[in-house]
Protein backbone atom coordinates (compact mmCIF):
# COMPACT_ATOMS: atom_id res chain seq x y z
CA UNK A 1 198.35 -77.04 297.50
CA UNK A 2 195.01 -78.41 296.70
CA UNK A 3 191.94 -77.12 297.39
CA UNK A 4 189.57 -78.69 299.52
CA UNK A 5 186.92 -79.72 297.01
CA UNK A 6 190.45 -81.00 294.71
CA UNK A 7 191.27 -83.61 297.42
CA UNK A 8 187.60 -84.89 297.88
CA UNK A 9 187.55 -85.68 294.57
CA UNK A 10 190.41 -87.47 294.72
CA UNK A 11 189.85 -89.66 297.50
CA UNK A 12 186.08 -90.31 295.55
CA UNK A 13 188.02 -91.03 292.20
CA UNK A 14 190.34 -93.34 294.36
CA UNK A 15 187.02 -95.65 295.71
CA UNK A 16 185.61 -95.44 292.75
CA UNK A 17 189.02 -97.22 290.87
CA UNK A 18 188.93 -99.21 293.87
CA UNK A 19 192.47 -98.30 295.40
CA UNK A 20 191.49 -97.57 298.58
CA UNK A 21 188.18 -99.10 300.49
CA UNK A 22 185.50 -97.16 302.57
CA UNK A 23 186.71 -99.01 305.74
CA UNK A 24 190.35 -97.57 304.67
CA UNK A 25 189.18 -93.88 305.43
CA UNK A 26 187.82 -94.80 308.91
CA UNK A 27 190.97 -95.38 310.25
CA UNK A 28 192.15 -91.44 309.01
CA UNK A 29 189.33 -89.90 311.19
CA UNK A 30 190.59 -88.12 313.64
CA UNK A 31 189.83 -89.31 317.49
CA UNK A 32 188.76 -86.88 319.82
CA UNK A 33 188.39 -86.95 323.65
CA UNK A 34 185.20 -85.25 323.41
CA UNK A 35 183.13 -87.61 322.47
CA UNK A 36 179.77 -86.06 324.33
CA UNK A 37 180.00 -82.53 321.82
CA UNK A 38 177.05 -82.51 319.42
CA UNK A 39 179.64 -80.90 316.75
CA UNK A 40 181.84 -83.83 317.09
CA UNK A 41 178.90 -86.78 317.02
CA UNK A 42 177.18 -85.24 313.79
CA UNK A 43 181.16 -85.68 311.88
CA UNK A 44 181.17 -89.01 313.36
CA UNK A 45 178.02 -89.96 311.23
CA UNK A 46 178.58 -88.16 308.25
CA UNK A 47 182.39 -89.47 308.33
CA UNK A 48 180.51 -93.51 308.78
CA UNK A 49 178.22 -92.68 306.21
CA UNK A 50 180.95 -91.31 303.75
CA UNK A 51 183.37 -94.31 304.45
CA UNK A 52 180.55 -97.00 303.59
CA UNK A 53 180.52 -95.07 300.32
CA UNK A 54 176.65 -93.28 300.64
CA UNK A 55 177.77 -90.28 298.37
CA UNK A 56 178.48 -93.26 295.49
CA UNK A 57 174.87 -95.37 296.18
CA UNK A 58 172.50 -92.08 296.21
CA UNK A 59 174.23 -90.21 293.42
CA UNK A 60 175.15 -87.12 294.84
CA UNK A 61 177.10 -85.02 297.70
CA UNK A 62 176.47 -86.00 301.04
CA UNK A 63 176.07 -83.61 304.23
CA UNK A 64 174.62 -83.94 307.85
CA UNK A 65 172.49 -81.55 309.43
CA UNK A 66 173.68 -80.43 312.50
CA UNK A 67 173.06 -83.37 315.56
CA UNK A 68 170.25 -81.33 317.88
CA UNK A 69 171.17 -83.30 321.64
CA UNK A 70 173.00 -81.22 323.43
CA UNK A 71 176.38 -82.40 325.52
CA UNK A 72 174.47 -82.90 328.70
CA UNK A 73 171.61 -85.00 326.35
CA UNK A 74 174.26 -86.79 324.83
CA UNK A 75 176.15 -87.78 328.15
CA UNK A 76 172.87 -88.51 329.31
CA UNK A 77 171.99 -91.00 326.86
CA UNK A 78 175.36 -92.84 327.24
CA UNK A 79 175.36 -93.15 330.28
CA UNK A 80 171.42 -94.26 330.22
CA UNK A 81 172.45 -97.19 328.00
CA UNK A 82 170.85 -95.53 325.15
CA UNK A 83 172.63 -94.79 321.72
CA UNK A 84 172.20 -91.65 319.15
CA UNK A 85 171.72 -92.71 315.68
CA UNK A 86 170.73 -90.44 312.59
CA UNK A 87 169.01 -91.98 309.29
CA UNK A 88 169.90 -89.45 306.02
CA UNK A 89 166.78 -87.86 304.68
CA UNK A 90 166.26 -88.56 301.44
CA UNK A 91 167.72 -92.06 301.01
CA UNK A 92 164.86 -94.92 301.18
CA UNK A 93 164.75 -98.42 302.02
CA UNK A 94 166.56 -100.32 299.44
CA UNK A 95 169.52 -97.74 299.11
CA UNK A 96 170.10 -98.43 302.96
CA UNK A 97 170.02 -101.40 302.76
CA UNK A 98 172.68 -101.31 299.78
CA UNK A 99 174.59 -99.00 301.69
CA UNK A 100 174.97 -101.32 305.04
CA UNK A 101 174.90 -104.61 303.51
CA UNK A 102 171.69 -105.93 304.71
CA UNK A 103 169.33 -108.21 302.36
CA UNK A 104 165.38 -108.77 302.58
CA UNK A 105 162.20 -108.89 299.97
CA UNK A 106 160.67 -106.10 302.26
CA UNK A 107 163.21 -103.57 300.40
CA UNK A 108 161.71 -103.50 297.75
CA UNK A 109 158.26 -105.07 297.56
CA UNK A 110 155.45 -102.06 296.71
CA UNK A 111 153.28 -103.07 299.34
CA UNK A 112 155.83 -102.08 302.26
CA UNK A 113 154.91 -98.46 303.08
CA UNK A 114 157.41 -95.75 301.97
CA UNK A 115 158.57 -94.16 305.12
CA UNK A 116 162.19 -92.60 303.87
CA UNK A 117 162.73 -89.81 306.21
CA UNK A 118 162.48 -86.20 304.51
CA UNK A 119 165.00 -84.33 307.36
CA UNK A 120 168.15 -85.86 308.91
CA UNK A 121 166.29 -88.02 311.33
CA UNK A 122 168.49 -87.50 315.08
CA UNK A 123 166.76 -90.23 317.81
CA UNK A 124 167.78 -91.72 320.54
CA UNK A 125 166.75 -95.52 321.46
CA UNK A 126 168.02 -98.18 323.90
CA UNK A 127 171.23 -100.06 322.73
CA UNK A 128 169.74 -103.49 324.08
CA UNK A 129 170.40 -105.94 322.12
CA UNK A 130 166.95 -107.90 322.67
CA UNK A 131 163.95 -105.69 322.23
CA UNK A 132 162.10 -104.69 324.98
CA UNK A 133 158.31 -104.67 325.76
CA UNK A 134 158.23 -108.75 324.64
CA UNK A 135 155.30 -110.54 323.96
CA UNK A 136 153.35 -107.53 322.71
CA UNK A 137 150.91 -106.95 320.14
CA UNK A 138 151.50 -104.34 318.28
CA UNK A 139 148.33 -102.29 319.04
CA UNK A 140 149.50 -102.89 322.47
CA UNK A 141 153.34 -101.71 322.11
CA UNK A 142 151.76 -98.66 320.37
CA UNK A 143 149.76 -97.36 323.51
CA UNK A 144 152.90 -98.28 325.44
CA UNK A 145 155.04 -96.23 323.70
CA UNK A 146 152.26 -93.30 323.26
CA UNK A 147 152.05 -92.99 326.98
CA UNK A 148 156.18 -92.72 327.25
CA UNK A 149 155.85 -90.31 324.25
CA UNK A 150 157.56 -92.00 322.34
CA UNK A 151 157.98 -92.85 318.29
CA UNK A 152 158.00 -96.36 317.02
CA UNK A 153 160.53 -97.60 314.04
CA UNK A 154 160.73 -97.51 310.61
CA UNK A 155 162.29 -100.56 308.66
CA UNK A 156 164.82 -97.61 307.50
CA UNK A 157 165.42 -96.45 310.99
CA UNK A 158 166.25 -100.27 311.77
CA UNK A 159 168.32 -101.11 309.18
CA UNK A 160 170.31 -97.60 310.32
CA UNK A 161 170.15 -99.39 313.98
CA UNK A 162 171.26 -102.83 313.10
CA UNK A 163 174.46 -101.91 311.40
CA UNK A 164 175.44 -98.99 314.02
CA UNK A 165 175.32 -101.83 316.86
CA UNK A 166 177.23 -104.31 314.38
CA UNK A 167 179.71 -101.61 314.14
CA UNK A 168 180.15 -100.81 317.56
CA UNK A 169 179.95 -104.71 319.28
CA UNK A 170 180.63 -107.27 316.40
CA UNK A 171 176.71 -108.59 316.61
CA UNK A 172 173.47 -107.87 315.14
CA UNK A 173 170.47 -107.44 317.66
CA UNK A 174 167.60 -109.48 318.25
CA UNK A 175 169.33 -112.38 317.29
CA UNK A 176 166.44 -115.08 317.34
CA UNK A 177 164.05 -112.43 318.43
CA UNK A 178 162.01 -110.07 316.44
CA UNK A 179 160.77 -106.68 316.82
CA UNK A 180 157.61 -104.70 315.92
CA UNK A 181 158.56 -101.73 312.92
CA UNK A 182 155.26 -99.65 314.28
CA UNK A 183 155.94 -96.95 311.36
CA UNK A 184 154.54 -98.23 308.17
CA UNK A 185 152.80 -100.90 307.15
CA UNK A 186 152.24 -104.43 305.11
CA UNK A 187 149.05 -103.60 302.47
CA UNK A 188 146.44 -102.18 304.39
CA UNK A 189 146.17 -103.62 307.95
CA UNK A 190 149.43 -105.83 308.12
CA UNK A 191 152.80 -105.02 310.04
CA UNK A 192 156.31 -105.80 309.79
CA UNK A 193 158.56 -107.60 312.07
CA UNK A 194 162.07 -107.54 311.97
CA UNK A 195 165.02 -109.24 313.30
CA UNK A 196 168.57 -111.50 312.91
CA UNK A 197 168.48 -115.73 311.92
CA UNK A 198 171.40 -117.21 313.92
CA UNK A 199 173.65 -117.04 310.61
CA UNK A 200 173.28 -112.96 311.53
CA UNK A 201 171.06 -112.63 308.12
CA UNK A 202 168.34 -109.59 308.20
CA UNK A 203 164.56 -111.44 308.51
CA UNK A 204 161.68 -109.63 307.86
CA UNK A 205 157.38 -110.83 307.68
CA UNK A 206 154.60 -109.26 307.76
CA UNK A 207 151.90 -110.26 310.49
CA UNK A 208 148.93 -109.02 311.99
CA UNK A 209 148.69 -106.39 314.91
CA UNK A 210 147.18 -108.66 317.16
CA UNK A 211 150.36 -110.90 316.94
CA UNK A 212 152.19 -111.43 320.33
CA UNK A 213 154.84 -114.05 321.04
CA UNK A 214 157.61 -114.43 323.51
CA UNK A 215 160.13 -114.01 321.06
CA UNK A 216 158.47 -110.39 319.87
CA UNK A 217 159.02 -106.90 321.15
CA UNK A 218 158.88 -103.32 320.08
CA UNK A 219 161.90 -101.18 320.55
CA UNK A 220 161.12 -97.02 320.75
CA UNK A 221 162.52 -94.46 319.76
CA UNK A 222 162.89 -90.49 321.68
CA UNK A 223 163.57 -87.34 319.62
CA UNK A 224 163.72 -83.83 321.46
CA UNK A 225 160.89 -82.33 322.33
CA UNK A 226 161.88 -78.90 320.45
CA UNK A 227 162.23 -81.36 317.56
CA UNK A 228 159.00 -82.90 317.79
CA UNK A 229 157.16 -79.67 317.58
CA UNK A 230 158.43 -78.82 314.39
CA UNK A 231 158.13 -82.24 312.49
CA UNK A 232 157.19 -85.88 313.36
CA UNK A 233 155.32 -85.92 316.59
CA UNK A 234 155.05 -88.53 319.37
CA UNK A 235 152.39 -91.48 319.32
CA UNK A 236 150.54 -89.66 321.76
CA UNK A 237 150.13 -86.91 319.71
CA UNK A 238 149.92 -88.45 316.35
CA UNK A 239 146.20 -87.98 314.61
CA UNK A 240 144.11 -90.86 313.62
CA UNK A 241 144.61 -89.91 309.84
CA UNK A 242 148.54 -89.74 310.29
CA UNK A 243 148.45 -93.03 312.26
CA UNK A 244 146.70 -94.71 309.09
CA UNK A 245 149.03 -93.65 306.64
CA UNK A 246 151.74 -95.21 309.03
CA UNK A 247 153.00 -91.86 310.41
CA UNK A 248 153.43 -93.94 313.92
């Protein structure tokens, strides 16, 4: 009988030769009725992750922190019209953007502010699929979102975003509309919008925080608050130094 770590390999030797395709082990995962279990939502994302081949883009063995909602968070959020998502620590812009097959000059251009998480980054966000708080600046959707306590996105924890709601409905959001990535920044003093051309191809520019347009929003994100002690912190309580390296 093999061993556990014998059969991994195999199955990684077996997408690697190309006989079977990361899509292919999707359909093996087991289905469970409890879908609301933290347990069972973390081996969800590592088991999406795995199939769309992460372990083979970043080099190395792949493994999910445990998810930190609870059930009654989790059923919560479902029922709230809001989705769970986790972006890997450790893997930056342009491997995520390998990894779910989305394109843009921002992936790579030096003057795009690093912001690859350094812990498994759990959050919670509405699954909308136009962004909310339209026709906002962006220094305006940031004191929005610091009086909800909220965090703003990353272009990694959008990317991460996009393709979960592809996966789940067919579509990429904000088709037509773009959304305000308040964590990071364009050079010194410019910010990136994001969002979906009709021919569902990833757009990205870089504008200035005063920007507002009907067509432009800001989506936000909520992490627990036992989480938020330890590591990233709401808007509300971010420091004027963090905010300027993009910590926002």
């Amino acid at each position: 009988m093999r061993t556990r770590d014998e059969a991994l390999n195999l199955v990684r030797a077996m997408l690697t030769d190309g006989i079977v395709a990361p899509q292919d082990l999707l359909g093996l995962a087991p289905r469970t009725a409890d879908a609301g279990h933290p347990e069972v939502l973390r081996q969800e994302w590592e088991q999406w992750y795995l199939a769309m081949g992460i372990e083979m883009i970043i080099g190395r063995r792949f493994h999910l922190d445990p998810c930190p909602y609870t059930e009654d968070e989790i059923r919560a959020a479902d029922a709230g019209g809001e989705i769970i998502l986790c972006v890997p620590r450790g893997v930056g812009r342009q491997q995520l953007g390998e990894l779910v097959r989305l394109s843009s000059w921002a992936l790579t251009d030096p003057m795009v502010t690093d912001t690859m998480e350094t812990e498994d980054f759990w959050m919670k966000t509405p699954r909308s699929m136009t962004p909310p708080l339209l026709n906002q600046s962006a220094a305006r959707a940031r004191r929005m979102l610091e009086d909800e306590g909220r965090l703003g996105f990353s272009l990694e924890r959008y990317l991460v975003f996009a393709a979960r709601i592809r996966y789940l409905s067919g579509e990429y959001p904000d088709s037509r509309y773009w959304t305000w990535l308040l964590r990071g920044r364009y050079d010194r003093s410019g910010m990136l919008i994001a969002g979906f051309d009709p021919q569902g191809k990833l757009s990205v520019q870089a504008w200035m925080p005063s920007f507002q347009a009907n067509f432009l929003g800001a989506r936000s994100i909520h992490i627990p608050d036992r989480l938020a002690d330890a590591g990233e912190r709401p808007l509300r309580q971010t420091s004027e130094p963090a905010r300027a390296a993009g910590r926002s």
